[in-house]
PDB file of N, CA and C in Angstrom:
ATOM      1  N   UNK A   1       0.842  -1.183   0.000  1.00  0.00           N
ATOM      2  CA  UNK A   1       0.000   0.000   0.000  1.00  0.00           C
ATOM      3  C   UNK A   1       0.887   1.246   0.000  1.00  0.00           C
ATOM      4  N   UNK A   2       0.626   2.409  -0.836  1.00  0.00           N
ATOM      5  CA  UNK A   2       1.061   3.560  -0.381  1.00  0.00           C
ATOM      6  C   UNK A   2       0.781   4.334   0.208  1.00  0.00           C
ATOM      7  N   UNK A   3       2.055   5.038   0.722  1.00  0.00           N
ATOM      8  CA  UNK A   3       1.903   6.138   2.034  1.00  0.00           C
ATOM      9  C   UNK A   3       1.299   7.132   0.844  1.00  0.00           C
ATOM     10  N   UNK A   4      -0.299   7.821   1.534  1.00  0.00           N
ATOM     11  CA  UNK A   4      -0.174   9.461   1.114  1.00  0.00           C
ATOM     12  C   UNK A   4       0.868   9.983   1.672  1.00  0.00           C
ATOM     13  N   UNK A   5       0.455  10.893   0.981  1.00  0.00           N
ATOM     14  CA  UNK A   5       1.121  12.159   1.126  1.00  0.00           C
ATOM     15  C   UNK A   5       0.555  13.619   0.629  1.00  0.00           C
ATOM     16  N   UNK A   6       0.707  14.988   2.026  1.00  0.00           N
ATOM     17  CA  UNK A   6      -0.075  15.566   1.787  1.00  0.00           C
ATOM     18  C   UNK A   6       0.982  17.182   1.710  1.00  0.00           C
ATOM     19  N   UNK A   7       0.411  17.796   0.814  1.00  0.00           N
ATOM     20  CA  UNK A   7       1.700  18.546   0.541  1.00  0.00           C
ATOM     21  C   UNK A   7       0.915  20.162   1.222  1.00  0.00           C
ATOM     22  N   UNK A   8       1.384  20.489   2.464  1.00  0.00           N
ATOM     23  CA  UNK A   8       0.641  22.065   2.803  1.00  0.00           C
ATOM     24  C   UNK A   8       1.896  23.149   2.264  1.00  0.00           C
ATOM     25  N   UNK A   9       2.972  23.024   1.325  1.00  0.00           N
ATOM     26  CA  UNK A   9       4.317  24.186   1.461  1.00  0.00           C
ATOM     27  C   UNK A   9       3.338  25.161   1.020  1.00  0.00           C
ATOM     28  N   UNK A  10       2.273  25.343   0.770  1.00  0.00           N
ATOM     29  CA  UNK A  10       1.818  26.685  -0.042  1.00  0.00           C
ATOM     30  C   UNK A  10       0.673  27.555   1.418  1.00  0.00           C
ATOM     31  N   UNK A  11       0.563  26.317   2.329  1.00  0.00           N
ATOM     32  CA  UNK A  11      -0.448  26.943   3.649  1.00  0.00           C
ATOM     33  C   UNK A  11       1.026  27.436   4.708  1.00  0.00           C
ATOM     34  N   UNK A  12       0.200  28.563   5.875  1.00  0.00           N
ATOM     35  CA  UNK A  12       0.909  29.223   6.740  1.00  0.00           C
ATOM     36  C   UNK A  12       0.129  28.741   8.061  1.00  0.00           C
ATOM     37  N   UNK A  13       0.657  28.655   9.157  1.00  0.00           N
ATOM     38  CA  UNK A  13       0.182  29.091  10.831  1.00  0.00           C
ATOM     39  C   UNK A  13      -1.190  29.470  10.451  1.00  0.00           C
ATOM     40  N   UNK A  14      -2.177  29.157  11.863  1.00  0.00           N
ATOM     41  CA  UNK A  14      -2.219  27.901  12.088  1.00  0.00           C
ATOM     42  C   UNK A  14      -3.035  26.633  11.319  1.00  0.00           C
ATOM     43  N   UNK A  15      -3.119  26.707   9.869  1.00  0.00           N
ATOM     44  CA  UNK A  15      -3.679  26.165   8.949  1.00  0.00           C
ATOM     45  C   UNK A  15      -2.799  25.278   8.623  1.00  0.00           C
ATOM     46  N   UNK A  16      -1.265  25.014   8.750  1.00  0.00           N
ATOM     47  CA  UNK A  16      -0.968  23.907   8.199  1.00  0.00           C
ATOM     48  C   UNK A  16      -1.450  22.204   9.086  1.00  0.00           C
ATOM     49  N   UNK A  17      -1.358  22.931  10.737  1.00  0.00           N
ATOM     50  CA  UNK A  17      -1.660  21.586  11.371  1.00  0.00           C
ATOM     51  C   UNK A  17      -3.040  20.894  11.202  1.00  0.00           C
ATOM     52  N   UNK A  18      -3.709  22.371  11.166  1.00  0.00           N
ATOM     53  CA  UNK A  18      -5.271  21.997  11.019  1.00  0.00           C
ATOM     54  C   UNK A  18      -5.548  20.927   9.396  1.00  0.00           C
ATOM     55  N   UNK A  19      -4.683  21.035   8.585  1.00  0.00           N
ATOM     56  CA  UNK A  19      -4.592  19.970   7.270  1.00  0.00           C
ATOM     57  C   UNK A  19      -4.141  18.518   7.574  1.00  0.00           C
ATOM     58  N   UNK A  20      -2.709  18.772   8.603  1.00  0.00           N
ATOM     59  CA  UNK A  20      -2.030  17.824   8.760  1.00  0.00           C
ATOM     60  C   UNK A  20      -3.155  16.853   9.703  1.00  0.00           C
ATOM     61  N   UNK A  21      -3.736  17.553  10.653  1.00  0.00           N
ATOM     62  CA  UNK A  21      -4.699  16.675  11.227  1.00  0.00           C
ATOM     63  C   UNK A  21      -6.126  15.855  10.500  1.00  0.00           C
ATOM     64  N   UNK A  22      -6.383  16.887   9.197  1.00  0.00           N
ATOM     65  CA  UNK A  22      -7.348  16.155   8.451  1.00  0.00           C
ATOM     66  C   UNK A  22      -6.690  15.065   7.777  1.00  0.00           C
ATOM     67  N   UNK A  23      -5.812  15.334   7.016  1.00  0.00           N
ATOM     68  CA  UNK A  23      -5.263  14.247   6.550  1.00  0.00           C
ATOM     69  C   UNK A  23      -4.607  13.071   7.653  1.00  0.00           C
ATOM     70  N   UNK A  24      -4.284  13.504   8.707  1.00  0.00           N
ATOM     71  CA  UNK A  24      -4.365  12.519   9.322  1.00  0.00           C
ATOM     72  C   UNK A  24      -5.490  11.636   9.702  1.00  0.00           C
ATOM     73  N   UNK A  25      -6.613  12.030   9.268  1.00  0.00           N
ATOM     74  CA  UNK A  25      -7.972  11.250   9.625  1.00  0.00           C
ATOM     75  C   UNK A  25      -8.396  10.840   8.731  1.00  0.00           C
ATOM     76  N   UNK A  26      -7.872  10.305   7.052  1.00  0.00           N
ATOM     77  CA  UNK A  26      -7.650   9.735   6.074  1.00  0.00           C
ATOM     78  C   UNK A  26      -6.659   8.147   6.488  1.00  0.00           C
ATOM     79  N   UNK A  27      -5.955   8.323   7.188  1.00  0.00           N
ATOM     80  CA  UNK A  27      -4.947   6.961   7.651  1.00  0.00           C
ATOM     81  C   UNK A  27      -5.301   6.170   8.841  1.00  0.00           C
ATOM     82  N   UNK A  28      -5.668   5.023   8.778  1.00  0.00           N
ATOM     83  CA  UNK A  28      -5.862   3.904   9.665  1.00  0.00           C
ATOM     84  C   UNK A  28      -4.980   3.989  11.227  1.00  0.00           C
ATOM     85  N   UNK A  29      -5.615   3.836  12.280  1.00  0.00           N
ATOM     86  CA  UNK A  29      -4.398   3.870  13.395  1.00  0.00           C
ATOM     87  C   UNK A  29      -3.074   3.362  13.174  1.00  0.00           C
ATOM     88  N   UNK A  30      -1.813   3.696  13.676  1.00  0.00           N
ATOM     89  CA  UNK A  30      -0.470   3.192  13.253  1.00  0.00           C
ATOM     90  C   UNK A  30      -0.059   3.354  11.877  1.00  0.00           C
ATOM     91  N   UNK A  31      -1.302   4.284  11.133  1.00  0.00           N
ATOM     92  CA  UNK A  31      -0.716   3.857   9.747  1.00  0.00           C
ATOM     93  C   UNK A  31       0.345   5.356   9.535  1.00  0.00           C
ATOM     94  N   UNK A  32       0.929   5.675   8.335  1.00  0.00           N
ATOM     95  CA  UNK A  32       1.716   6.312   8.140  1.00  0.00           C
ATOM     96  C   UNK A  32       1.087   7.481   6.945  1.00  0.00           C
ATOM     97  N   UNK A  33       1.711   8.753   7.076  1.00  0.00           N
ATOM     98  CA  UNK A  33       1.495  10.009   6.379  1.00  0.00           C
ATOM     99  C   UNK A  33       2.512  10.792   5.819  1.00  0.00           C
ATOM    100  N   UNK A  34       3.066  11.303   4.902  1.00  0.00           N
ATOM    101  CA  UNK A  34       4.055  11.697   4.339  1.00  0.00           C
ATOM    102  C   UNK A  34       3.074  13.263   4.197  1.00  0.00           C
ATOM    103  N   UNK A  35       4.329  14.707   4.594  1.00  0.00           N
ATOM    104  CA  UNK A  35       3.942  15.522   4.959  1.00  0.00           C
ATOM    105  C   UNK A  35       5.022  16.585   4.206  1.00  0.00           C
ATOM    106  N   UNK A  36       4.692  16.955   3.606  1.00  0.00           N
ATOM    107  CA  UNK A  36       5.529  18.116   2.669  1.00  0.00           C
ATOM    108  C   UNK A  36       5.013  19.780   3.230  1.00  0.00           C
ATOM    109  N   UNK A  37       5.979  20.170   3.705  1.00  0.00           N
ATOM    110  CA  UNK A  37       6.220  21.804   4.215  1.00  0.00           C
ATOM    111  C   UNK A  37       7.015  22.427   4.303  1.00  0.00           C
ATOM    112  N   UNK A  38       7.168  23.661   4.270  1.00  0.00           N
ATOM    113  CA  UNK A  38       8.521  24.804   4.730  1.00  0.00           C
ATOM    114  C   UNK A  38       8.894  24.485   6.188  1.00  0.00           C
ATOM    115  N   UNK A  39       9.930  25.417   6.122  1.00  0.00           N
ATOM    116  CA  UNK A  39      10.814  25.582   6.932  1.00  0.00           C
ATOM    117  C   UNK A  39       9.937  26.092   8.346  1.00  0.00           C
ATOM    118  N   UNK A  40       9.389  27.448   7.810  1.00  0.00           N
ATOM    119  CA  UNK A  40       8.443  28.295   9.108  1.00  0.00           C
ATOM    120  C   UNK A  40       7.907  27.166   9.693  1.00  0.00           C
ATOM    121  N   UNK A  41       7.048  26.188   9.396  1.00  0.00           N
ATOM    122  CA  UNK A  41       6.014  25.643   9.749  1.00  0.00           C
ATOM    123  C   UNK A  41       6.741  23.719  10.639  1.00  0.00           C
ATOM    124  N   UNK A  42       7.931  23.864   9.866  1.00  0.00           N
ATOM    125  CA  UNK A  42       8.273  22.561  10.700  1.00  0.00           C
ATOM    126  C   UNK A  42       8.155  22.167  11.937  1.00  0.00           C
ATOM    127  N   UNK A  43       8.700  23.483  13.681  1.00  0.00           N
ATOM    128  CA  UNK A  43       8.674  23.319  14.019  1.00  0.00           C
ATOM    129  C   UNK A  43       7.341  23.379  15.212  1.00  0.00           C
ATOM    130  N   UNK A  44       6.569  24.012  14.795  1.00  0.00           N
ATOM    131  CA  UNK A  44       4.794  23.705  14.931  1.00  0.00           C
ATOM    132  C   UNK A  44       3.953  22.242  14.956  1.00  0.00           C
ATOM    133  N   UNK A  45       4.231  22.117  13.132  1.00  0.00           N
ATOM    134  CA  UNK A  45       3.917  20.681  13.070  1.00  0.00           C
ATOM    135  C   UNK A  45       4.113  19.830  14.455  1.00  0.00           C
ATOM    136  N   UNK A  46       5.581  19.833  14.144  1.00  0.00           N
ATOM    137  CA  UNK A  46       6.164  18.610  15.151  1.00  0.00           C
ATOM    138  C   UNK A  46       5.640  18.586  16.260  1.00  0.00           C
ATOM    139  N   UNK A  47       5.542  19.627  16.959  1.00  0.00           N
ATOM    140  CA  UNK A  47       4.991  19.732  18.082  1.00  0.00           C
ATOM    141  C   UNK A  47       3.848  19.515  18.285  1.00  0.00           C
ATOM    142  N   UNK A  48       3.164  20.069  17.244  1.00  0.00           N
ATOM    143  CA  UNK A  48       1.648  19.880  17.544  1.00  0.00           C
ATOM    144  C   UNK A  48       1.013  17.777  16.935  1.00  0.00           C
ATOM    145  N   UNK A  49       1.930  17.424  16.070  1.00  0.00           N
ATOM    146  CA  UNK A  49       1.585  16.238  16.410  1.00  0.00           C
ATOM    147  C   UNK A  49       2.109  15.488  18.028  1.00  0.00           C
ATOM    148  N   UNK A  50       3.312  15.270  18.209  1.00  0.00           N
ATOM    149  CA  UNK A  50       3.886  15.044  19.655  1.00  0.00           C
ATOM    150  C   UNK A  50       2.656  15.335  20.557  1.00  0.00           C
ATOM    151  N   UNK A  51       2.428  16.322  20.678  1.00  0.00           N
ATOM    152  CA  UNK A  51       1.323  16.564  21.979  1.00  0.00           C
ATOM    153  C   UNK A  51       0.098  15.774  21.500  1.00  0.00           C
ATOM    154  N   UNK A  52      -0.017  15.483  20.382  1.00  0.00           N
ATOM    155  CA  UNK A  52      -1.347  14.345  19.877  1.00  0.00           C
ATOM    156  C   UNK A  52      -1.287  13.013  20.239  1.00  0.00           C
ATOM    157  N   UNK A  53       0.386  12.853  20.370  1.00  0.00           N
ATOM    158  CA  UNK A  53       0.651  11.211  20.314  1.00  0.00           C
ATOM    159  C   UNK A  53       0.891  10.658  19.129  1.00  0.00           C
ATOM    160  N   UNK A  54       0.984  11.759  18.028  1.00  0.00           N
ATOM    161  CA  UNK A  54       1.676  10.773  16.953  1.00  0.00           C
ATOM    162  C   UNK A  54       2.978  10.820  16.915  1.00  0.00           C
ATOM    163  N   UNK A  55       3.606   9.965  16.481  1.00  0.00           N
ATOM    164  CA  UNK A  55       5.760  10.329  15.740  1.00  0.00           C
ATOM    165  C   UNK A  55       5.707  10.311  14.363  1.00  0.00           C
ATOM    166  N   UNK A  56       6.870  11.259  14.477  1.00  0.00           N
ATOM    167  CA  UNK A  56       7.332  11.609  13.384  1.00  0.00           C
ATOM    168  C   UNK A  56       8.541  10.573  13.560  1.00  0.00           C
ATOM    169  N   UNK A  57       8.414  10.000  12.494  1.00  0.00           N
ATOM    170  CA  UNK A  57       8.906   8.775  12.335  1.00  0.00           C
ATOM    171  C   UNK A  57      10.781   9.208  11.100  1.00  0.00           C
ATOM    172  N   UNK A  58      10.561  10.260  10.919  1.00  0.00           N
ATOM    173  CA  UNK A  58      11.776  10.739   9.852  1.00  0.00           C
ATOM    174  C   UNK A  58      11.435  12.007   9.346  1.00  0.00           C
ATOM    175  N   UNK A  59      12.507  12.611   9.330  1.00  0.00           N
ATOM    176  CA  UNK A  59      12.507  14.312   8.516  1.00  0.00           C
ATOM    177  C   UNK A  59      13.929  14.253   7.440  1.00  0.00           C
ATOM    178  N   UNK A  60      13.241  14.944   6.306  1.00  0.00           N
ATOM    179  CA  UNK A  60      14.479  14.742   5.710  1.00  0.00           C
ATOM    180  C   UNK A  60      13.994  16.608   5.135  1.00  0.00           C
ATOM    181  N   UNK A  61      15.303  16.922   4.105  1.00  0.00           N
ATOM    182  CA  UNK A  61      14.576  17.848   3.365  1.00  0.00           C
ATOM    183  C   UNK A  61      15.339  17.993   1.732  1.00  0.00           C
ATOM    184  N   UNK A  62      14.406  18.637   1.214  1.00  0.00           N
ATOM    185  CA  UNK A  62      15.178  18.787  -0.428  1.00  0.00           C
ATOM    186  C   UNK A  62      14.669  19.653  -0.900  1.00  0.00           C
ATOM    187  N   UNK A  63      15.576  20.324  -1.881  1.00  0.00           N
ATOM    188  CA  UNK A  63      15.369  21.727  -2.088  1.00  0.00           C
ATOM    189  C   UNK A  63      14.261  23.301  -1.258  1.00  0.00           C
ATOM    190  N   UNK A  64      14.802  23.069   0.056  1.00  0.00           N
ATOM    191  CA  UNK A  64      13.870  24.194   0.649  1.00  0.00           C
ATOM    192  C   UNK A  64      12.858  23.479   1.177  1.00  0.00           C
ATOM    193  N   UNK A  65      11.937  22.372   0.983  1.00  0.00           N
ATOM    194  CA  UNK A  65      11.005  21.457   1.213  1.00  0.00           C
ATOM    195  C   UNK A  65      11.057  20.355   2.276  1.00  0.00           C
ATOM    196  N   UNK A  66      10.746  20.525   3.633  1.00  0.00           N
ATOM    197  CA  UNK A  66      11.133  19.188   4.280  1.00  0.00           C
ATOM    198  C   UNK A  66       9.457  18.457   4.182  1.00  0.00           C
ATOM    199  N   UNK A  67      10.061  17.092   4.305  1.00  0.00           N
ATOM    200  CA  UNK A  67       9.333  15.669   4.255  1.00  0.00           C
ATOM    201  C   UNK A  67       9.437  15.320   5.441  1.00  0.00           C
ATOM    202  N   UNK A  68       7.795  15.244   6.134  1.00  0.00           N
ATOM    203  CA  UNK A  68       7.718  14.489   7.546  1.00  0.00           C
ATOM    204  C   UNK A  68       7.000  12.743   7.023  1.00  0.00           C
ATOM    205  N   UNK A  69       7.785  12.322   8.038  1.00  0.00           N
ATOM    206  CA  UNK A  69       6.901  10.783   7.797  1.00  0.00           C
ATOM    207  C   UNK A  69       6.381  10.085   9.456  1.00  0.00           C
ATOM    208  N   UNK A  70       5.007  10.672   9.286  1.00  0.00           N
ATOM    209  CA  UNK A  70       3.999  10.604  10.280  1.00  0.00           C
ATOM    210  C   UNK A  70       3.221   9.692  10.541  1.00  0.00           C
ATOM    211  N   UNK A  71       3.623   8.508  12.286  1.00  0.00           N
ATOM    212  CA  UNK A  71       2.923   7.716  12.524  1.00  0.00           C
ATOM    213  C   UNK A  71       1.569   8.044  12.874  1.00  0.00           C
ATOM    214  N   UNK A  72       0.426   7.667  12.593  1.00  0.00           N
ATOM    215  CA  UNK A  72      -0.710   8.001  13.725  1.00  0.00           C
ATOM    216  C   UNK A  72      -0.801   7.205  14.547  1.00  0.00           C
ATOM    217  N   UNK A  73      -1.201   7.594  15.699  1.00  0.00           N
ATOM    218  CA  UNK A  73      -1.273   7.296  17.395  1.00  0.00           C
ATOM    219  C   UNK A  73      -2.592   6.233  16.995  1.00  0.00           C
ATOM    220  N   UNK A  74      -2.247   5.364  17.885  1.00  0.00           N
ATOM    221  CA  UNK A  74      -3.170   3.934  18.037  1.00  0.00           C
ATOM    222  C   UNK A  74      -3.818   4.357  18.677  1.00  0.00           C
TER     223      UNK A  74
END
């Protein structure tokens, strides 16, 4: 199966989490989410999943663009 993936680099504060959380309600418990955003917004995300109970399971980035790869919480 493939991981979505949901791309907010074009949304700002506090609209990117509010996506990241819909699309997180597209993926099965434990399942996984691939998360494309800027820089501003990385360290929000993270946090605001963490306090949910999900992991971020890997960050990478490429050209200006980082890639989260997001467990959801069982």
């Amino acid at each position: 199966m493939t991981t979505p993936t949901l791309d907010i680099t074009g949304d700002v504060c506090p609209m990117t989490f509010v996506k990241v959380k819909m699309g997180l309600q597209r993926v099965p418990p434990l399942g996984t989410l691939s998360v494309r955003l800027k820089e501003d917004a990385l360290k929000n995300v993270i946090s605001s999943l963490k306090t949910e109970g999900h992991r971020v399971t890997n960050v990478s980035q490429e050209d200006g663009v980082f890639l989260l790869e997001v467990t959801k919480a069982g």
